[in-house]
Protein backbone atom coordinates (compact mmCIF):
# COMPACT_ATOMS: atom_id res chain seq x y z
CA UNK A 1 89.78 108.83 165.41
CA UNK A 2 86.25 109.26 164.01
CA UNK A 3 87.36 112.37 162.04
CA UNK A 4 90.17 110.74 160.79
CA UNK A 5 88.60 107.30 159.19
CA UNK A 6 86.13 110.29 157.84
CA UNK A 7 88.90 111.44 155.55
CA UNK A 8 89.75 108.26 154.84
CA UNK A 9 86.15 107.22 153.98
CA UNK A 10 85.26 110.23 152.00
CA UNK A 11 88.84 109.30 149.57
CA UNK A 12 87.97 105.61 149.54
CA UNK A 13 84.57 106.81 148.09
CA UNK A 14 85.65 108.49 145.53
CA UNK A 15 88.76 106.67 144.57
CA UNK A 16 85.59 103.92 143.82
CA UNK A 17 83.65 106.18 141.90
CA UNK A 18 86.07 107.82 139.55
CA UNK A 19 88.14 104.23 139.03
CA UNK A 20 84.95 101.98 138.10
CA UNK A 21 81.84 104.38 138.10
CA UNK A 22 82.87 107.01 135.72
CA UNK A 23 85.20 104.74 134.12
CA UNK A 24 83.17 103.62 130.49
CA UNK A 25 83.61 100.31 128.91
CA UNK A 26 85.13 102.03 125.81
CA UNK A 27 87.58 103.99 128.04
CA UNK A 28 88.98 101.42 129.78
CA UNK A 29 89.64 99.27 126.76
CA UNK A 30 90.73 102.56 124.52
CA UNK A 31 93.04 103.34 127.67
CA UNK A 32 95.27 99.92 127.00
CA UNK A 33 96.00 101.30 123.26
CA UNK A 34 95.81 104.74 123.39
CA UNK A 35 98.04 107.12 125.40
CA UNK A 36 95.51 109.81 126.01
CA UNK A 37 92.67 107.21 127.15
CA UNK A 38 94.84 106.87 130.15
CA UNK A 39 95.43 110.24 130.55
CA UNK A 40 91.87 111.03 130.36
CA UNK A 41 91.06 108.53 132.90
CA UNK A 42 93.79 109.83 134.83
CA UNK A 43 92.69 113.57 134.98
CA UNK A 44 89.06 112.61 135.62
CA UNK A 45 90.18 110.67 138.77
CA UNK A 46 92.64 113.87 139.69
CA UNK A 47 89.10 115.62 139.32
CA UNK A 48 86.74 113.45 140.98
CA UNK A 49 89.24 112.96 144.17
CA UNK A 50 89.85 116.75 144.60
CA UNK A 51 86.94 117.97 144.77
CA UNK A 52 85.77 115.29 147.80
CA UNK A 53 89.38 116.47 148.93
CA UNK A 54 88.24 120.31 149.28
CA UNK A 55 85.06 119.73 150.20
CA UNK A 56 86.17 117.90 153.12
CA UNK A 57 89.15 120.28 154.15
CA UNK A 58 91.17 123.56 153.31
CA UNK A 59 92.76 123.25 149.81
CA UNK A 60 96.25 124.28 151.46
CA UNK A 61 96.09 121.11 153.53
CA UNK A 62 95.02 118.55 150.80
CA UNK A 63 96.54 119.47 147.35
CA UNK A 64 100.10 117.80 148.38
CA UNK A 65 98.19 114.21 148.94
CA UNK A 66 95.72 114.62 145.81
CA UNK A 67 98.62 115.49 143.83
CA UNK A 68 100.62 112.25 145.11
CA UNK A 69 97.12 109.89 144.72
CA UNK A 70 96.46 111.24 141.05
CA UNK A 71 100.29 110.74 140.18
CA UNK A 72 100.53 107.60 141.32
CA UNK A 73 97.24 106.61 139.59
CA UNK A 74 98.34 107.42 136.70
CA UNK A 75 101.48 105.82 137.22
CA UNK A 76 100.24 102.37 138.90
CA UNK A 77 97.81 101.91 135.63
CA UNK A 78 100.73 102.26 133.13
CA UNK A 79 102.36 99.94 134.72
CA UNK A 80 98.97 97.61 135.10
CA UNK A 81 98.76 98.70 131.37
CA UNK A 82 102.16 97.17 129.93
CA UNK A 83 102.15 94.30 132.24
CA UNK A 84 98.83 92.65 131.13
CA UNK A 85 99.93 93.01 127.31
CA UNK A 86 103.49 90.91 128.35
CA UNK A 87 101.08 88.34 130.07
CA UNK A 88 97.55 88.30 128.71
CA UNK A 89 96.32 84.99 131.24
CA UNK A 90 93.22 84.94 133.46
CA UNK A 91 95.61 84.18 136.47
CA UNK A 92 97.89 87.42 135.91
CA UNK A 93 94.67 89.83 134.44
CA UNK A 94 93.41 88.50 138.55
CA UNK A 95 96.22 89.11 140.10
CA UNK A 96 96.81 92.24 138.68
CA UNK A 97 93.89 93.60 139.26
CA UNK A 98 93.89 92.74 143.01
CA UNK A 99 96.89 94.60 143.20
CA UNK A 100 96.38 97.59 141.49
CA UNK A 101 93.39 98.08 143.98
CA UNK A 102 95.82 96.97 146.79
CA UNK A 103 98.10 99.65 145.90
CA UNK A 104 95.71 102.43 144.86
CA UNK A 105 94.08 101.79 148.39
CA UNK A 106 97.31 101.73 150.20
CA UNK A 107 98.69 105.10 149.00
CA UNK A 108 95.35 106.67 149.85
CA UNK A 109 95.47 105.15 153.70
CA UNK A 110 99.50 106.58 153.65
CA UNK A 111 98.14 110.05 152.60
CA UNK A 112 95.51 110.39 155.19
CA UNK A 113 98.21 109.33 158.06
CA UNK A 114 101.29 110.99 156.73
CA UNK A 115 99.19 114.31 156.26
CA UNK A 116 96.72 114.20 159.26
CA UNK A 117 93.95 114.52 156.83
CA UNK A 118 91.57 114.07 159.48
CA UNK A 119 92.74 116.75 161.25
CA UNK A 120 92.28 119.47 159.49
CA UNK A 121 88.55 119.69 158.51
CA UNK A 122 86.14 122.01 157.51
CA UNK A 123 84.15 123.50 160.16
CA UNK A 124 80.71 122.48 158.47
CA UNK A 125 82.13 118.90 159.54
CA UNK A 126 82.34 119.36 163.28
CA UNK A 127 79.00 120.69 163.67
CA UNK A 128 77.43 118.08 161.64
CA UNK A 129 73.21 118.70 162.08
CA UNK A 130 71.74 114.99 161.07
CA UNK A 131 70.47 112.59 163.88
CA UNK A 132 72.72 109.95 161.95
CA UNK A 133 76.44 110.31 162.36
CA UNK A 134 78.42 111.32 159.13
CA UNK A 135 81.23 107.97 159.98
CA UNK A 136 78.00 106.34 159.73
CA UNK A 137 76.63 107.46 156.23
CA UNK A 138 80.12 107.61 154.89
CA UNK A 139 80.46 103.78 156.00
CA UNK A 140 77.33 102.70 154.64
CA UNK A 141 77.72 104.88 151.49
CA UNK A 142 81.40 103.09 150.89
CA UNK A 143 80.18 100.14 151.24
CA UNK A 144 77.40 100.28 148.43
CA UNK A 145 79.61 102.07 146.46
CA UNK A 146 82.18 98.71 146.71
CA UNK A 147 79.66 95.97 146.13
CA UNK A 148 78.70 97.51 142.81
CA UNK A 149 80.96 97.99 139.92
CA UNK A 150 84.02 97.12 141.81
CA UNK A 151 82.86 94.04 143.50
CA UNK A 152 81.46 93.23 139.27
CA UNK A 153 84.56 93.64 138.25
CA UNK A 154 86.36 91.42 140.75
CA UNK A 155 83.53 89.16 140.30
CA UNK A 156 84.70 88.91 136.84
CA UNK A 157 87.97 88.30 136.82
CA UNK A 158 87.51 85.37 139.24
CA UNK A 159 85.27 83.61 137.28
CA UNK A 160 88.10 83.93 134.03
CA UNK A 161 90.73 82.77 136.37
CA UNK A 162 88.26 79.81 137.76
CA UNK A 163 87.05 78.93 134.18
CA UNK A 164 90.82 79.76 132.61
CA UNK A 165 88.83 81.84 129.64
CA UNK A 166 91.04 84.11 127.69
CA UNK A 167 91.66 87.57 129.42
CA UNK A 168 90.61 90.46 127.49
CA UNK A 169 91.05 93.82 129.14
CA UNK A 170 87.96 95.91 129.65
CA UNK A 171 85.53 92.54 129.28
CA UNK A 172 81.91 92.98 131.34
CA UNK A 173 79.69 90.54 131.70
CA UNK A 174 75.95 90.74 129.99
CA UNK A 175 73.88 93.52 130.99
CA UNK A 176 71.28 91.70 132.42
CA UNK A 177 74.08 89.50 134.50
CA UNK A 178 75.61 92.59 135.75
CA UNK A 179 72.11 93.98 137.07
CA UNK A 180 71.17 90.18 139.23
CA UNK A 181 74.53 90.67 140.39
CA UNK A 182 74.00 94.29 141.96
CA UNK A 183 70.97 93.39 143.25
CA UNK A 184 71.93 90.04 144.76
CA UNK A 185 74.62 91.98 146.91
CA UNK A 186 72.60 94.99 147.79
CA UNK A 187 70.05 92.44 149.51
CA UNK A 188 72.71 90.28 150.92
CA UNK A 189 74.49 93.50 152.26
CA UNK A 190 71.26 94.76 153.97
CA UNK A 191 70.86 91.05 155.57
CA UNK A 192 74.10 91.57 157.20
CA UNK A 193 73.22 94.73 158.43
CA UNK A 194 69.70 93.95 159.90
CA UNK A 195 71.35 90.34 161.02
CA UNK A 196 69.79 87.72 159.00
CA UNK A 197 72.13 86.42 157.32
CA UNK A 198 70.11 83.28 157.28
CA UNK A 199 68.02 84.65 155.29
CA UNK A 200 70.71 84.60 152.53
CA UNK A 201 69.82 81.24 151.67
CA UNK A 202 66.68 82.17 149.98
CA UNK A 203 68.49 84.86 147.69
CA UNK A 204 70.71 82.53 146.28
CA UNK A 205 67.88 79.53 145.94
CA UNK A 206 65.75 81.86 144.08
CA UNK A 207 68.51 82.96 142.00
CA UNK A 208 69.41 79.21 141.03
CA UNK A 209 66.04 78.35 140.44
CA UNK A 210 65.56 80.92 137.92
CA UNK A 211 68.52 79.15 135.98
CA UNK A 212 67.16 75.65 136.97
CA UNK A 213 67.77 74.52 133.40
CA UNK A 214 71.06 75.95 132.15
CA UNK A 215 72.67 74.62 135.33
CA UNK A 216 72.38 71.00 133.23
CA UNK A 217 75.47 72.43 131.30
CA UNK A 218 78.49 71.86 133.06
CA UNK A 219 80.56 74.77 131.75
CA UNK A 220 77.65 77.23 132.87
CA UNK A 221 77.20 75.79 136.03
CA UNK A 222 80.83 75.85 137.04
CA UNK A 223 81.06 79.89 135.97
CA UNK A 224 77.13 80.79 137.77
CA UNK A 225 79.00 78.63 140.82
CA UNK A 226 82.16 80.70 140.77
CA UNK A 227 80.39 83.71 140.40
CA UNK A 228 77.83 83.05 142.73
CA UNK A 229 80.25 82.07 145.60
CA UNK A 230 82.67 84.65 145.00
CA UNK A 231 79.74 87.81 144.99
CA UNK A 232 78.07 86.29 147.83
CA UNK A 233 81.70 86.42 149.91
CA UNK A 234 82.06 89.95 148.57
CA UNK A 235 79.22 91.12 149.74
CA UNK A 236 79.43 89.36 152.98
CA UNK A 237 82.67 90.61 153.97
CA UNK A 238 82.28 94.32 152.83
CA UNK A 239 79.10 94.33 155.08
CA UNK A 240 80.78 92.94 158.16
CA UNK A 241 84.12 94.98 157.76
CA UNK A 242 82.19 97.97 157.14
CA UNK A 243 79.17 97.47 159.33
């Protein structure tokens, strides 16, 4: 069983990277006008996936299921694509986001069980040298991986559903917003882990104290809350499903 949530681990991973990591700014707003944006996007993630694919186990074994993942990539994005242009509302940019991941996610769990992924390994694998168990760093390595740019853009696009602000595909927040962000759920992660999560408390109060006076303005204090909230429960919930 271990081997097998491996495989699925190791796809999860880099599913992540390739789809928000190695994804710029400029390509994912050039991919919503311009045919080859998406393409690009889509052979980078063909790339990224196959190669943790034949790392992981014998290329005869895993080109069928990267083949189907990359396709239907490609294919769940265009689709993503052309339905955000017929409804361009923070409720529908949310909701489709959510389940793009869904279904990007879901097709990668189907390949590892339809194809016994975690069956057919590399040998390196089995005889695994490191006093810490490779489930282990795989889980842990997923995990930060999520509660970065993924859990940013989710983050996001709750707080332009909350607020109702106009959607606008490939919108990030300020730099500097972005960065707090990371950082607040890399420390509230590793609180889970080591279990304090009472010591949560004191992230988030030093983080609202450092924006003591522009929480006098309603508008900002309603998005910090949303935002705040909604990273927080990220966080939170990656560390204890993935703990």
């Amino acid at each position: 069983m271990n081997v097998l949530m491996n495989s699925l681990w190791i796809l999860l991973i880099a599913h992540f990277i390739s789809d928000f990591m190695l994804q710029s700014k400029q390509c994912a707003e050039k991919k919503t006008k311009y045919l080859r944006y998406l393409w690009l996007h889509a052979f980078i993630y063909g790339c990224v996936v196959g190669v943790a694919a034949f790392v992981w186990m014998p290329v005869h074994i895993a080109w069928i299921p990267v083949v189907v993942i990359a396709a239907s990539h490609l294919a769940i994005d265009a689709l993503r694509i052309w339905l955000d242009k017929q409804y361009e509302t923070p409720v529908f940019g949310f909701g489709s986001f959510v389940i793009d991941q869904v279904l990007h996610v879901g097709i990668i769990c189907a390949m590892v069980w339809k194809f016994d992924l975690g069956i057919h390994t590399r040998a390196w694998i089995s005889t695994w040298p490191g006093p810490v168990s490779l489930e282990e760093i795989l889980r842990y390595l997923l995990l930060f991986v999520v509660i970065l740019q993924p859990a940013s853009v989710f983050v996001q696009k709750v707080t332009l559903c909350a607020t109702g602000e106009k959607y606008t595909q490939g919108k990030r927040e300020p730099a500097v917003g972005n960065i707090i962000g990371k950082l607040e759920r890399i420390i509230i992660a590793i609180l889970v882990l080591c279990g304090e999560i009472g010591a949560i408390g004191f992230v988030l109060t030093a983080k609202s104290l450092a924006r003591y006076k522009q929480l006098n303005e309603q508008g900002f204090a309603e998005r910090y809350l949303v935002g705040t909230l909604s990273s927080t429960a990220v966080a939170i919930i990656a560390a204890l499903v993935l703990k």
